[in-house]
PDB file of N, CA and C in Angstrom:
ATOM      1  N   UNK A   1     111.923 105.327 117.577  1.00  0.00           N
ATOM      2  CA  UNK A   1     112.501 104.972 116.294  1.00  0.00           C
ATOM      3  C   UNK A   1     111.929 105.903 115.225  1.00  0.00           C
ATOM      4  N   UNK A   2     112.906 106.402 114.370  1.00  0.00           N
ATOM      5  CA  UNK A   2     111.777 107.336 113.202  1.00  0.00           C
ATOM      6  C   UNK A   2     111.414 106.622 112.181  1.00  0.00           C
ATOM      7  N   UNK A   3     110.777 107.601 111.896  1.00  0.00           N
ATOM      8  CA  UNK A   3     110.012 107.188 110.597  1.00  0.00           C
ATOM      9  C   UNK A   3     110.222 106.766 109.368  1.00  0.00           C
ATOM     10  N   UNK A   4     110.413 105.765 108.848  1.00  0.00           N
ATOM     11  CA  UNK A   4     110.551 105.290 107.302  1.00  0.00           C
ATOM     12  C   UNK A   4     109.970 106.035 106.424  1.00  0.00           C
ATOM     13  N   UNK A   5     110.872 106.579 105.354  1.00  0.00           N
ATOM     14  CA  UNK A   5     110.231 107.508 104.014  1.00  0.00           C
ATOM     15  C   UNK A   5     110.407 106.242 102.922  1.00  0.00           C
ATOM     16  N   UNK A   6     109.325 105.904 102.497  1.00  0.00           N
ATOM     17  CA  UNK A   6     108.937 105.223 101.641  1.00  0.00           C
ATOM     18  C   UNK A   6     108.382 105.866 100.099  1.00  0.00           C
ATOM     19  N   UNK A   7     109.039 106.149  99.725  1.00  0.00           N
ATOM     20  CA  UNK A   7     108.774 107.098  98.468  1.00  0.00           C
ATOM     21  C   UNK A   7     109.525 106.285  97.071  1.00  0.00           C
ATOM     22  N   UNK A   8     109.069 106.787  95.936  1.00  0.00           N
ATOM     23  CA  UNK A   8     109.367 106.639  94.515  1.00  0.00           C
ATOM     24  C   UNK A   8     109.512 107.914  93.961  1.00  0.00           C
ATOM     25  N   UNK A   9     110.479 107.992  93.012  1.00  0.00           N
ATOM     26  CA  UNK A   9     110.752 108.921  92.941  1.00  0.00           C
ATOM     27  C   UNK A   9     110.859 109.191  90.924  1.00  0.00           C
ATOM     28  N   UNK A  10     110.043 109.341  90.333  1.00  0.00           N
ATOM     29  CA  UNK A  10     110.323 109.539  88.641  1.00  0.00           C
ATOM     30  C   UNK A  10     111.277 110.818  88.032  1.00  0.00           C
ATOM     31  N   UNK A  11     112.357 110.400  87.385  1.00  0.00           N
ATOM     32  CA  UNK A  11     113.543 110.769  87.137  1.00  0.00           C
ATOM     33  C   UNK A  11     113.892 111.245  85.744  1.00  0.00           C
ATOM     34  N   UNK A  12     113.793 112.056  84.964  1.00  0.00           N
ATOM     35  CA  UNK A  12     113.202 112.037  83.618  1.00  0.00           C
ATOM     36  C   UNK A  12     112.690 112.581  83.328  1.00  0.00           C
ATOM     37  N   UNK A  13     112.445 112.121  81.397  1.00  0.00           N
ATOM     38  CA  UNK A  13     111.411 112.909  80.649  1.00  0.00           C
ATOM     39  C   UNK A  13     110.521 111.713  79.964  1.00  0.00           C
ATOM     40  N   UNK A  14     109.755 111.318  80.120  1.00  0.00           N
ATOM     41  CA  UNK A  14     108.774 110.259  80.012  1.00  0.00           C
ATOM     42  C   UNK A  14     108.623 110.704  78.564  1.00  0.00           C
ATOM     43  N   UNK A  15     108.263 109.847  78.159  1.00  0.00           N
ATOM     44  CA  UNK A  15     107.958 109.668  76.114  1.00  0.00           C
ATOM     45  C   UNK A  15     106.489 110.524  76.130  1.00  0.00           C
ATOM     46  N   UNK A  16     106.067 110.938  75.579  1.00  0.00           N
ATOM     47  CA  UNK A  16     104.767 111.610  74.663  1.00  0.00           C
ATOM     48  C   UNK A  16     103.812 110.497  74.765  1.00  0.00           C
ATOM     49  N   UNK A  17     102.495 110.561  75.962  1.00  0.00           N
ATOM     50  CA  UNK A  17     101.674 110.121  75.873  1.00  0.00           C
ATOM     51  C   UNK A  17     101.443 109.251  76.904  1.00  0.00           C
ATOM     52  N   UNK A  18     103.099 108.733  77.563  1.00  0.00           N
ATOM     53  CA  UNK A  18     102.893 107.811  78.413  1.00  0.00           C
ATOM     54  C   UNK A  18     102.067 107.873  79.653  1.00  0.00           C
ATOM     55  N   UNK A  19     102.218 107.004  80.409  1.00  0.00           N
ATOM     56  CA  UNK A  19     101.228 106.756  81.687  1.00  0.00           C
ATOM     57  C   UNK A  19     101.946 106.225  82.427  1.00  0.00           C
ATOM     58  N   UNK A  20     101.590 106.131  83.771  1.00  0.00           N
ATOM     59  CA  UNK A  20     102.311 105.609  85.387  1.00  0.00           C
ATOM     60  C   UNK A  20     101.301 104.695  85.785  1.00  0.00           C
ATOM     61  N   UNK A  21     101.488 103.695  86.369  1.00  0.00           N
ATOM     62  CA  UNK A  21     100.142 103.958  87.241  1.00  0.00           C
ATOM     63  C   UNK A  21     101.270 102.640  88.474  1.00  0.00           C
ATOM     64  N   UNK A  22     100.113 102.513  89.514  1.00  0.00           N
ATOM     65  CA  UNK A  22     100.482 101.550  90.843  1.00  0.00           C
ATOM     66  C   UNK A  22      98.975 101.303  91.206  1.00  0.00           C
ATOM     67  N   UNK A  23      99.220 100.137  92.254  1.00  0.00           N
ATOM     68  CA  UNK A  23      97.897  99.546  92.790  1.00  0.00           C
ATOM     69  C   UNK A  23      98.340 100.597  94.181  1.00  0.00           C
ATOM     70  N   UNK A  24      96.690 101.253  94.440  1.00  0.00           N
ATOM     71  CA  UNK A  24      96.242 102.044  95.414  1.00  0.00           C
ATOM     72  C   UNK A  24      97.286 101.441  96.309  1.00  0.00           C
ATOM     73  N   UNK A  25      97.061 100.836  96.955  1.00  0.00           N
ATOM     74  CA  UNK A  25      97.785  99.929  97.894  1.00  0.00           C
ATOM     75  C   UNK A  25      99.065 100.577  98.554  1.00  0.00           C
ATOM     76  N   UNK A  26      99.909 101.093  97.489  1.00  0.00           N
ATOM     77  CA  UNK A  26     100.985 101.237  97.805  1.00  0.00           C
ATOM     78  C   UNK A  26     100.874 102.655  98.140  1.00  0.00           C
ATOM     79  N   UNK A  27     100.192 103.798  98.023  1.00  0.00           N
ATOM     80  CA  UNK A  27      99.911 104.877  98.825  1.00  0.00           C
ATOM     81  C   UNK A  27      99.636 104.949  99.572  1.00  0.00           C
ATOM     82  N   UNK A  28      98.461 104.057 100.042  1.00  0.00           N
ATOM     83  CA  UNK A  28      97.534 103.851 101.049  1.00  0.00           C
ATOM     84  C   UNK A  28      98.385 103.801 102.165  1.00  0.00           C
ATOM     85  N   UNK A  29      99.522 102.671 102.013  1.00  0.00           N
ATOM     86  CA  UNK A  29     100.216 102.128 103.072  1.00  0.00           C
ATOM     87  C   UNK A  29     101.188 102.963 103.614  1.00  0.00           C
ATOM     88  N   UNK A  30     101.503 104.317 103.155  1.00  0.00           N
ATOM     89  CA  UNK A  30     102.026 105.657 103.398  1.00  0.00           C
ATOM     90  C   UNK A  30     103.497 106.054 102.440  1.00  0.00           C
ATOM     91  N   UNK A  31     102.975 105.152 101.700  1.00  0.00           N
ATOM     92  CA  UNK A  31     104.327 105.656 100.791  1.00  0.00           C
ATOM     93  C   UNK A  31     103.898 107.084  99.573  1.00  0.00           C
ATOM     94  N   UNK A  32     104.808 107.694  99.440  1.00  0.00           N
ATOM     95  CA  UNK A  32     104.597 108.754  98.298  1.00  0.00           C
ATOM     96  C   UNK A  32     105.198 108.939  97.050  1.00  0.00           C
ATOM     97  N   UNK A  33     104.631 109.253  96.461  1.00  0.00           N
ATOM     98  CA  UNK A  33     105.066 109.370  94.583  1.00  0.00           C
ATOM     99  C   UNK A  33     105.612 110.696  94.196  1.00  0.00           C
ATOM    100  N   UNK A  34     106.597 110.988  93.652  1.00  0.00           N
ATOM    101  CA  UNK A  34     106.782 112.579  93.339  1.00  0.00           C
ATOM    102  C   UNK A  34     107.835 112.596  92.003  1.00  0.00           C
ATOM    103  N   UNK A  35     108.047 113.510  91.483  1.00  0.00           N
ATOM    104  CA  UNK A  35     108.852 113.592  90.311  1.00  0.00           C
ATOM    105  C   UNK A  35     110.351 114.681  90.415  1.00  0.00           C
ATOM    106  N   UNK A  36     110.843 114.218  89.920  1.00  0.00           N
ATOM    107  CA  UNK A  36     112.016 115.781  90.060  1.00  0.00           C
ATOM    108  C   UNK A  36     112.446 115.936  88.599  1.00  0.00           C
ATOM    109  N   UNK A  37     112.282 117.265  88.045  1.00  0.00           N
ATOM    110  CA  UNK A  37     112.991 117.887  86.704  1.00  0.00           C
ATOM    111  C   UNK A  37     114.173 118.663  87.328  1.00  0.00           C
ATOM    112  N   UNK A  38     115.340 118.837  86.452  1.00  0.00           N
ATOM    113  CA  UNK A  38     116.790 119.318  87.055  1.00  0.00           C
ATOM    114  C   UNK A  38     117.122 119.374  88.788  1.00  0.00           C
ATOM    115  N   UNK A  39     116.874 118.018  89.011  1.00  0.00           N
ATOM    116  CA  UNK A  39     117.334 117.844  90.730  1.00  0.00           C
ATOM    117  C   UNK A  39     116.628 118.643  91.433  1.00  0.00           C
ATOM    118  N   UNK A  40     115.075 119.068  91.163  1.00  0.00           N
ATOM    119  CA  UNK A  40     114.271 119.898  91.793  1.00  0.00           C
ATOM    120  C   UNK A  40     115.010 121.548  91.848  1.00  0.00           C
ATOM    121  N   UNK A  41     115.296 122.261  90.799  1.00  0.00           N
ATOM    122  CA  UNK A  41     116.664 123.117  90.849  1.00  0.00           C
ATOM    123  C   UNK A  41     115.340 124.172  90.105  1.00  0.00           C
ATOM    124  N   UNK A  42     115.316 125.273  91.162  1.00  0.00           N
ATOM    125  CA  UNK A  42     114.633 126.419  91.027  1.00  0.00           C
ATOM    126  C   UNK A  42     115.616 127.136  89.466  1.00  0.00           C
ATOM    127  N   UNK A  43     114.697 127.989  88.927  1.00  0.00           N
ATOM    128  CA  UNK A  43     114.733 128.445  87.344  1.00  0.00           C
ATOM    129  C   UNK A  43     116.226 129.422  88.281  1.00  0.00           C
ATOM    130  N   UNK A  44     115.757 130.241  89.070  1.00  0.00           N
ATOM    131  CA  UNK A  44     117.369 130.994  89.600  1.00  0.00           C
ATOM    132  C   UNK A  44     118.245 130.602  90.042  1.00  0.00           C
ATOM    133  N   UNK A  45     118.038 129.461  90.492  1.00  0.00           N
ATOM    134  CA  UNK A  45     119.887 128.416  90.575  1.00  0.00           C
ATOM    135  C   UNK A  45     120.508 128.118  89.687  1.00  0.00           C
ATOM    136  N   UNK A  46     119.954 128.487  88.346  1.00  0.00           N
ATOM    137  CA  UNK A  46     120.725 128.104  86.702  1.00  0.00           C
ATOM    138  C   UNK A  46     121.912 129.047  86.608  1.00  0.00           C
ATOM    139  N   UNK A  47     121.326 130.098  87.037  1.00  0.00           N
ATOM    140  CA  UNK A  47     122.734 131.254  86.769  1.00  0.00           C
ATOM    141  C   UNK A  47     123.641 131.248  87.721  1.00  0.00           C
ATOM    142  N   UNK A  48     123.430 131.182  89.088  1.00  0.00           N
ATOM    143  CA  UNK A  48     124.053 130.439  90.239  1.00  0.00           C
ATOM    144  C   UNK A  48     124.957 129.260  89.916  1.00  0.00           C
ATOM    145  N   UNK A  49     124.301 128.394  89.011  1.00  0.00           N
ATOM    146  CA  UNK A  49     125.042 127.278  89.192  1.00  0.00           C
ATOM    147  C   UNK A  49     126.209 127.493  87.539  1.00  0.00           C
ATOM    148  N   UNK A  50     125.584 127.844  86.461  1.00  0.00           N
ATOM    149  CA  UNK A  50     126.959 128.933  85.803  1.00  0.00           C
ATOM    150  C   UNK A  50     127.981 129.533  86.552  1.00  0.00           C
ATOM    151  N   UNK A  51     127.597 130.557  87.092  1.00  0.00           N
ATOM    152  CA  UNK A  51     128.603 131.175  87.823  1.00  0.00           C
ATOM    153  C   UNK A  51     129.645 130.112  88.404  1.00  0.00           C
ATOM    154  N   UNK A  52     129.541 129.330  89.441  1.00  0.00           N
ATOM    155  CA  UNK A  52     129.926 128.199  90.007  1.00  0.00           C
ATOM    156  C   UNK A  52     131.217 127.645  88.652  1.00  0.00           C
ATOM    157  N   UNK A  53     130.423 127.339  87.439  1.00  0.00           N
ATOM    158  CA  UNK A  53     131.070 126.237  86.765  1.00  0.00           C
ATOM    159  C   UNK A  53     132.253 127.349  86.128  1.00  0.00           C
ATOM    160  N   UNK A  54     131.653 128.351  85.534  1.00  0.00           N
ATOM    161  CA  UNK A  54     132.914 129.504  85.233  1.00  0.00           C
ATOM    162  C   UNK A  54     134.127 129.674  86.184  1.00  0.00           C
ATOM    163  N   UNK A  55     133.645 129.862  87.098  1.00  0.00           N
ATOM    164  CA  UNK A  55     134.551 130.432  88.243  1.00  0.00           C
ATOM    165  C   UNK A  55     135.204 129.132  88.659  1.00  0.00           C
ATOM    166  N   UNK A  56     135.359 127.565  88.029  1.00  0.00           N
ATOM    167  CA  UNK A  56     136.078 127.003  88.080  1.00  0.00           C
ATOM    168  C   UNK A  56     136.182 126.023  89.531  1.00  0.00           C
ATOM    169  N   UNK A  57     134.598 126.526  90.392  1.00  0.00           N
ATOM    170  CA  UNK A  57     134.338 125.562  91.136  1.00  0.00           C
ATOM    171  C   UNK A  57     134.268 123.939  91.309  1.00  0.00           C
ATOM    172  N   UNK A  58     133.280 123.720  89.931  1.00  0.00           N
ATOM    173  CA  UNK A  58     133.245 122.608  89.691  1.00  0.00           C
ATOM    174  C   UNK A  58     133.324 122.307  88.112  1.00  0.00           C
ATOM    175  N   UNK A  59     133.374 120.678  87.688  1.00  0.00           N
ATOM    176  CA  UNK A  59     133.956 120.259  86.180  1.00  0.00           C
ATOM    177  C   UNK A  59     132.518 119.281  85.842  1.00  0.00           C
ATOM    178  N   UNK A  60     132.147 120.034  84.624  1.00  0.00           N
ATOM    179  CA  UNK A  60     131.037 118.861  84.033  1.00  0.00           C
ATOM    180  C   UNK A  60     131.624 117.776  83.301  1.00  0.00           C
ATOM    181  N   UNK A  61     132.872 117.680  83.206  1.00  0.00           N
ATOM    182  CA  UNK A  61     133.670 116.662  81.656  1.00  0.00           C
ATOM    183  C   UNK A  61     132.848 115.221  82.514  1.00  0.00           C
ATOM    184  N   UNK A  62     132.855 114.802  84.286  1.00  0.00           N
ATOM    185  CA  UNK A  62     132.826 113.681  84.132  1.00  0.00           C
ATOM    186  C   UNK A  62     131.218 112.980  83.878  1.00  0.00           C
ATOM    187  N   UNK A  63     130.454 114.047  83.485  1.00  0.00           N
ATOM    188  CA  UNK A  63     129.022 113.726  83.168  1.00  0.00           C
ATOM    189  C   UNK A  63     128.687 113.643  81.424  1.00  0.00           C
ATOM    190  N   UNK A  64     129.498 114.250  80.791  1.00  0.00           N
ATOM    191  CA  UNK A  64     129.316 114.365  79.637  1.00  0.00           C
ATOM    192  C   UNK A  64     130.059 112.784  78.746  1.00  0.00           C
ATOM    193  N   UNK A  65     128.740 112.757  78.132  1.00  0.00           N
ATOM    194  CA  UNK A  65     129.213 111.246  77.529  1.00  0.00           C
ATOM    195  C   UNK A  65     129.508 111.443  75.927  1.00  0.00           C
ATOM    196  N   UNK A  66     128.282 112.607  75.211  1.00  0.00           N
ATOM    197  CA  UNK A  66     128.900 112.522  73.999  1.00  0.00           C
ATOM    198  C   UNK A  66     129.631 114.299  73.612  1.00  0.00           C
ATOM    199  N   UNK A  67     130.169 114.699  72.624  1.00  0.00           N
ATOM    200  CA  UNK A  67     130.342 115.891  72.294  1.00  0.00           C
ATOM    201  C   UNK A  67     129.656 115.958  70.702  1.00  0.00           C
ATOM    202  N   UNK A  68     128.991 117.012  70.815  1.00  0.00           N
ATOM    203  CA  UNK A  68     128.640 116.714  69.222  1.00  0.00           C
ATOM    204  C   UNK A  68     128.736 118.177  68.208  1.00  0.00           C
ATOM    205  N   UNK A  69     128.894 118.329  67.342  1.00  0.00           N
ATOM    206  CA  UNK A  69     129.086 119.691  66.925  1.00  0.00           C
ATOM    207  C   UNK A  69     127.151 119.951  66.207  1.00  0.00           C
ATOM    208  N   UNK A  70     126.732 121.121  66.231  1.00  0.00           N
ATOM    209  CA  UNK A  70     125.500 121.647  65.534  1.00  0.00           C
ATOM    210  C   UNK A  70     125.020 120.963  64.786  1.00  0.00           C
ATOM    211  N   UNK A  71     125.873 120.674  63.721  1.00  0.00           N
ATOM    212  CA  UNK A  71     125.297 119.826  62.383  1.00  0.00           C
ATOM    213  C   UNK A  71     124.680 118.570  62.549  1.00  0.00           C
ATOM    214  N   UNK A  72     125.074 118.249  64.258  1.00  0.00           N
ATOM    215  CA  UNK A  72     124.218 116.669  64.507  1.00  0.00           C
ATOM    216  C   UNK A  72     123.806 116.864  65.754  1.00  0.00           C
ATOM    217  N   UNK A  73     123.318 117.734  65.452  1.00  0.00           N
ATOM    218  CA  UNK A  73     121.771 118.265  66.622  1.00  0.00           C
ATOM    219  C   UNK A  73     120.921 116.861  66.469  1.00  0.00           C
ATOM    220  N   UNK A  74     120.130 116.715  65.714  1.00  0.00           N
ATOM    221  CA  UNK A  74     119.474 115.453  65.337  1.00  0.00           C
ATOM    222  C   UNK A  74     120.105 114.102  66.010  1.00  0.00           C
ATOM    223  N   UNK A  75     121.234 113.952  65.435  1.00  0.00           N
ATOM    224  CA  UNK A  75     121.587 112.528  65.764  1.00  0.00           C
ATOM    225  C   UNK A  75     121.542 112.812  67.632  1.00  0.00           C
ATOM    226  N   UNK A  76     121.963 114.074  67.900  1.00  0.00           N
ATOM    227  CA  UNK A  76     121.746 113.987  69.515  1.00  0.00           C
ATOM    228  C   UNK A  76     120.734 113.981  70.198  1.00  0.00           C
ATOM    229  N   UNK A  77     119.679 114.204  69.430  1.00  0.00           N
ATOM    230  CA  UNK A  77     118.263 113.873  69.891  1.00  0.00           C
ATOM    231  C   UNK A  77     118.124 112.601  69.710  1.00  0.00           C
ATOM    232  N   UNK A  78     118.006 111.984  68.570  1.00  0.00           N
ATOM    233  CA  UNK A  78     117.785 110.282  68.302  1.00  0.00           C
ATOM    234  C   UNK A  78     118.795 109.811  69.910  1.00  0.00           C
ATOM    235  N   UNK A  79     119.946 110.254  69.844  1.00  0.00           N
ATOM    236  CA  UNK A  79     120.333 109.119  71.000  1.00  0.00           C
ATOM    237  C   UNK A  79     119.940 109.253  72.076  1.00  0.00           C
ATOM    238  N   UNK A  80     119.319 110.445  72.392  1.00  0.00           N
ATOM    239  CA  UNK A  80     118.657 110.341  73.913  1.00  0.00           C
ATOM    240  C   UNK A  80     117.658 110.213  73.704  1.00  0.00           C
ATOM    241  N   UNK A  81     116.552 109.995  72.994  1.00  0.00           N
ATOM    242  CA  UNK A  81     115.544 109.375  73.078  1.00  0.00           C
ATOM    243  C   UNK A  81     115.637 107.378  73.243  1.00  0.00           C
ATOM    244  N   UNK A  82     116.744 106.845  72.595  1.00  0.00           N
ATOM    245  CA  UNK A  82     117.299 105.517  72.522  1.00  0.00           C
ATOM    246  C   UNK A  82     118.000 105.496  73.834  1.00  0.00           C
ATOM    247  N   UNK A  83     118.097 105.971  74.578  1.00  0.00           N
ATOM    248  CA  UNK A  83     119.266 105.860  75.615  1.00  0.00           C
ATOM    249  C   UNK A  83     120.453 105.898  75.659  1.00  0.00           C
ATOM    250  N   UNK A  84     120.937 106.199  74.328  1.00  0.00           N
ATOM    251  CA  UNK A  84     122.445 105.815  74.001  1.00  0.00           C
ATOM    252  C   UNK A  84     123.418 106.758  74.918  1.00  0.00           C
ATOM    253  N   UNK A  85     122.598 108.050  74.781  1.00  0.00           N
ATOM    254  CA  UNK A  85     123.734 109.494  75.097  1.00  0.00           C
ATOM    255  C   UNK A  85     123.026 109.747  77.049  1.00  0.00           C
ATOM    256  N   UNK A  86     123.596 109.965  77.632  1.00  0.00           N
ATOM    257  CA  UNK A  86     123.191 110.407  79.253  1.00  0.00           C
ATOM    258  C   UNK A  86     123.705 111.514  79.059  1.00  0.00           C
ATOM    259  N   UNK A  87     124.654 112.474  78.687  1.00  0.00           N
ATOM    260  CA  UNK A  87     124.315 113.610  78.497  1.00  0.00           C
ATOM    261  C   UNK A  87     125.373 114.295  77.570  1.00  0.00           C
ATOM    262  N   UNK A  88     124.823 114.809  76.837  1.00  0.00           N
ATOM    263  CA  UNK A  88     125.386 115.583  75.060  1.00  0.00           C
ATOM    264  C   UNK A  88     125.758 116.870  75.177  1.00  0.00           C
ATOM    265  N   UNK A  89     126.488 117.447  74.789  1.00  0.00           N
ATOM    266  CA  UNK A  89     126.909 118.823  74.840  1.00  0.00           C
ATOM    267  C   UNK A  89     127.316 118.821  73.296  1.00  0.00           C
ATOM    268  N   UNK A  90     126.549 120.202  72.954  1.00  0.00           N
ATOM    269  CA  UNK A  90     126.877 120.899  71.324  1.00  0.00           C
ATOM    270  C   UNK A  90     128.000 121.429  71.478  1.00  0.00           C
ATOM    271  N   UNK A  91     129.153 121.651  71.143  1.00  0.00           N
ATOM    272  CA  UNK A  91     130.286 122.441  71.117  1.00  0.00           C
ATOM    273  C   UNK A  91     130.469 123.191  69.513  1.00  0.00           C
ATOM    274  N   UNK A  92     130.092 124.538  69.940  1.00  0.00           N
ATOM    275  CA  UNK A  92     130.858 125.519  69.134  1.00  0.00           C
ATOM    276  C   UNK A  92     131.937 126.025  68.482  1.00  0.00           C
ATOM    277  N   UNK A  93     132.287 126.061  66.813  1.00  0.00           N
ATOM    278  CA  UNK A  93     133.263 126.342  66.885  1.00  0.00           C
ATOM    279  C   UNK A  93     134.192 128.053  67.686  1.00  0.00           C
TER     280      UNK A  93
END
C-alpha cells in the first residue's frame, strides 16, 4: 500500500509580522509544512507563461474578479488586503 502525504500547504501572502505555529506533534507524526508563492513557478516560466497567454493558448478573464483603471491603484490594494478582490488587473488606457 503507499504512502500517505500528509502535508499543509500555506497559500499566500501572510500580513506583516504574522506567525504560524502547530503542536510538534503534527510533524513528528510525518506530516510536512511547506509554502508555495506563484504555484511554485520558477522567475523563467513568467515569460513562458506570457508567451502562452499572447499566443492565445489560454484566457485569464475567468480568474479576474475586479478591473480597475491606475487612478485606483489604492483602492486595489485596500481590497486585497480585506479579501474583497482574488485577483485585480490595472487596465490601461
Amino acid at each position: 500500500m503507499p504512502r500517505q502525504v500528509r502535508a499543509a500547504v500555506c497559500v499566500g501572502v501572510m500580513p506583516a509580522g504574522a506567525a504560524l505555529s502547530t503542536p510538534p506533534f503534527n510533524l513528528m507524526s510525518g506530516r510536512c509544512w511547506t509554502g508555495s508563492c506563484m504555484g511554485g513557478a520558477k522567475r523563467a516560466d513568467v515569460a513562458r507563461f506570457v508567451e502562452m497567454f499572447v499566443g492565445g493558448d489560454y484566457s485569464l478573464d475567468g480568474i479576474v474578479s475586479h478591473r480597475l483603471k491606475l487612478e485606483d491603484v489604492d483602492r486595489g490594494f485596500a481590497m486585497m488586503k480585506s479579501g474583497e478582490a482574488v485577483c485585480s488587473v490595472i487596465e490601461f488606457d
